[in-house]
PDB file of N, CA and C in Angstrom:
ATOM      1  N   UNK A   1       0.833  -1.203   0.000  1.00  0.00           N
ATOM      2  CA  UNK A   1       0.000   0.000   0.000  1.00  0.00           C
ATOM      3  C   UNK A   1       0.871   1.258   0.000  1.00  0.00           C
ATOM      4  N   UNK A   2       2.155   1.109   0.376  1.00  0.00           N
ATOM      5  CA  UNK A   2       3.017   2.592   0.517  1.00  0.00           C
ATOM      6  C   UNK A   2       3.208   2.646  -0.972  1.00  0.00           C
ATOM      7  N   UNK A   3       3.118   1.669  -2.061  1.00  0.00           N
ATOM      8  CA  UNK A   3       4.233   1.770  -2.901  1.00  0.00           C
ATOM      9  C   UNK A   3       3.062   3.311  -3.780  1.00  0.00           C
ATOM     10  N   UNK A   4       1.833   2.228  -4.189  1.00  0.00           N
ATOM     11  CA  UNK A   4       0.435   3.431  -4.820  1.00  0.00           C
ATOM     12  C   UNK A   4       0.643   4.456  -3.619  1.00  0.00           C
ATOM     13  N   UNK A   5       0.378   4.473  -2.811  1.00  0.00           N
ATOM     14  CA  UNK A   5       0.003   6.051  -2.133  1.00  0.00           C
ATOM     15  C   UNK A   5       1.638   6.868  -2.367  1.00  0.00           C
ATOM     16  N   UNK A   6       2.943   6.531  -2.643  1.00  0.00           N
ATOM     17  CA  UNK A   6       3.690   6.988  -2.883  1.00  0.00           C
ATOM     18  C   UNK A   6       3.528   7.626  -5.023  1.00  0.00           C
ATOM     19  N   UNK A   7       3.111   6.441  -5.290  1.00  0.00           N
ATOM     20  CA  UNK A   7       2.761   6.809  -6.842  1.00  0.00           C
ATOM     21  C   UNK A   7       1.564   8.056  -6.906  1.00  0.00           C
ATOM     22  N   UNK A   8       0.850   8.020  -6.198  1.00  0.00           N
ATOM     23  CA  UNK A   8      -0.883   8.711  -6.191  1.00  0.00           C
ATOM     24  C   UNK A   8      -0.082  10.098  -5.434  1.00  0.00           C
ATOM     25  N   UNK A   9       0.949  10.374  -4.778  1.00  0.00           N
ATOM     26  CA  UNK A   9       1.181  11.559  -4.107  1.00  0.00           C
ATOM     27  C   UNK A   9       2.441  12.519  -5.100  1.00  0.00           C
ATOM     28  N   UNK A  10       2.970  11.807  -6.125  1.00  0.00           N
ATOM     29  CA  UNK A  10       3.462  12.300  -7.234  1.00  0.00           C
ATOM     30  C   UNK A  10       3.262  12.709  -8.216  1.00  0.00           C
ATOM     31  N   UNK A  11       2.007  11.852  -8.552  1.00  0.00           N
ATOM     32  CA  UNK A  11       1.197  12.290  -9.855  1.00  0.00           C
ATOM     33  C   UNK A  11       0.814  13.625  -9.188  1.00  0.00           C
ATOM     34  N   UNK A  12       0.001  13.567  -7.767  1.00  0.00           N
ATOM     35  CA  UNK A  12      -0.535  15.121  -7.156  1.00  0.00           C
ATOM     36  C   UNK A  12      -0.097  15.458  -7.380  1.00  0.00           C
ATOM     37  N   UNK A  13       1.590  15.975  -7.295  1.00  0.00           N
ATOM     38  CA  UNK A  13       2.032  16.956  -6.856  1.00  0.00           C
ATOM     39  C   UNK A  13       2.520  17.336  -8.552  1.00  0.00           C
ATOM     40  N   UNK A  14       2.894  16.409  -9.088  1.00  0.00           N
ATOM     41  CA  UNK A  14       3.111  17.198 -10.610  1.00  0.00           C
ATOM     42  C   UNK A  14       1.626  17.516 -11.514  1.00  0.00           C
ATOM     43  N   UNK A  15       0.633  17.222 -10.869  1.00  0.00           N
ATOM     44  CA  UNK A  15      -0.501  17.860 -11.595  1.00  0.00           C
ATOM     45  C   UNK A  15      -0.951  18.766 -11.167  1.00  0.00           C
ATOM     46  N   UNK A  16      -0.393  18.995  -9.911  1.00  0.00           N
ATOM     47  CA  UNK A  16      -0.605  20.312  -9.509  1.00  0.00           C
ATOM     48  C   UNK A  16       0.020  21.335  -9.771  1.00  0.00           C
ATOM     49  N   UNK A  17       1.169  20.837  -9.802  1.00  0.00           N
ATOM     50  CA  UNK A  17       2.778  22.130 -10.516  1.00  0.00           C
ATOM     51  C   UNK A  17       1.953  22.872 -11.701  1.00  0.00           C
ATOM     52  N   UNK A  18       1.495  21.879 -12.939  1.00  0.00           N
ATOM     53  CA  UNK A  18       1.129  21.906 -13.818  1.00  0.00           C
ATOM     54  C   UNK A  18       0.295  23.028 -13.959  1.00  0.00           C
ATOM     55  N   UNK A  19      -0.824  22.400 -13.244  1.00  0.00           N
ATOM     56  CA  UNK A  19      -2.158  23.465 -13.273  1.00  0.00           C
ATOM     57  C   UNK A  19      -1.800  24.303 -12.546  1.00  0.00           C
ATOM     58  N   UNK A  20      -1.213  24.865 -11.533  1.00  0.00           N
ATOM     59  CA  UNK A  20      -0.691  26.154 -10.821  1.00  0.00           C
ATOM     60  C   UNK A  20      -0.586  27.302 -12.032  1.00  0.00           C
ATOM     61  N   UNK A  21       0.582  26.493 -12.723  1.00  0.00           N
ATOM     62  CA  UNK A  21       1.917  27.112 -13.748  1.00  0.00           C
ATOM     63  C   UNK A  21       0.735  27.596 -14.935  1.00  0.00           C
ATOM     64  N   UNK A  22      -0.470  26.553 -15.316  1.00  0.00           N
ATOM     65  CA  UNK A  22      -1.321  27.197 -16.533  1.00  0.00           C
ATOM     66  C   UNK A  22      -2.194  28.221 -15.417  1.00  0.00           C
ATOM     67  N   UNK A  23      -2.218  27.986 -14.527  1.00  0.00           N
ATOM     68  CA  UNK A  23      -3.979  28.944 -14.001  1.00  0.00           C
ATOM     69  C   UNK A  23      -2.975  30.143 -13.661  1.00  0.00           C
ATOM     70  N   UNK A  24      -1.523  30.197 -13.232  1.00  0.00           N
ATOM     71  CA  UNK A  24      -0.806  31.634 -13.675  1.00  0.00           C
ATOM     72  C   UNK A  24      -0.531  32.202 -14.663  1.00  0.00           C
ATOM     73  N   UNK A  25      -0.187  31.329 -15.446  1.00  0.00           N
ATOM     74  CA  UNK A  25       0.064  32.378 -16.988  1.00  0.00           C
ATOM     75  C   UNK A  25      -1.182  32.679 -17.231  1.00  0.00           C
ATOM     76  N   UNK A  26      -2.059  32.295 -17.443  1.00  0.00           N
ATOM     77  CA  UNK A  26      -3.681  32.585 -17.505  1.00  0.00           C
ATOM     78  C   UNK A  26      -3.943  33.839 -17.108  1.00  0.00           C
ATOM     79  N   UNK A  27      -3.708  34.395 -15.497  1.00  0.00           N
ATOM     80  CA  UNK A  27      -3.780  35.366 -14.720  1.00  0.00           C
ATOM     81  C   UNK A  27      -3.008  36.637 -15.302  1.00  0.00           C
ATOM     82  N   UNK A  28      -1.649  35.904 -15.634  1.00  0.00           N
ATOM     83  CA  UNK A  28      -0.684  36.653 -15.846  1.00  0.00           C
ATOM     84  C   UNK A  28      -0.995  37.545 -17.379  1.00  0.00           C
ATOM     85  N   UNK A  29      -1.482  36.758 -18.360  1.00  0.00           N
ATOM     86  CA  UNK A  29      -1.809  37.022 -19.546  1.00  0.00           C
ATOM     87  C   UNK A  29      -3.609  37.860 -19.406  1.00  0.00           C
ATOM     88  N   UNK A  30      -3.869  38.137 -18.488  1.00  0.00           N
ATOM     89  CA  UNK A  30      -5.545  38.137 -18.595  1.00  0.00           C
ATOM     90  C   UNK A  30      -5.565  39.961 -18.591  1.00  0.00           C
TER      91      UNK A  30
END
C-alpha cells in the first residue's frame, strides 16, 4: 500500500505544478 500512495502523491504533486503554472500564466496574460 506505501508503494500506490507513494505513486498517487506524485502524480498530485506534478498535476498540480502543472495546473498552478497554466492557471498563472492565464492570470498573468488576462
Amino acid at each position: 500500500m506505501k508503494a500506490p500512495s507513494q505513486r498517487w502523491g506524485y502524480i498530485r504533486i506534478m498535476s498540480g505544478t502543472i495546473l498552478g503554472g497554466i492557471l498563472g500564466f492565464y492570470v498573468m496574460h488576462r
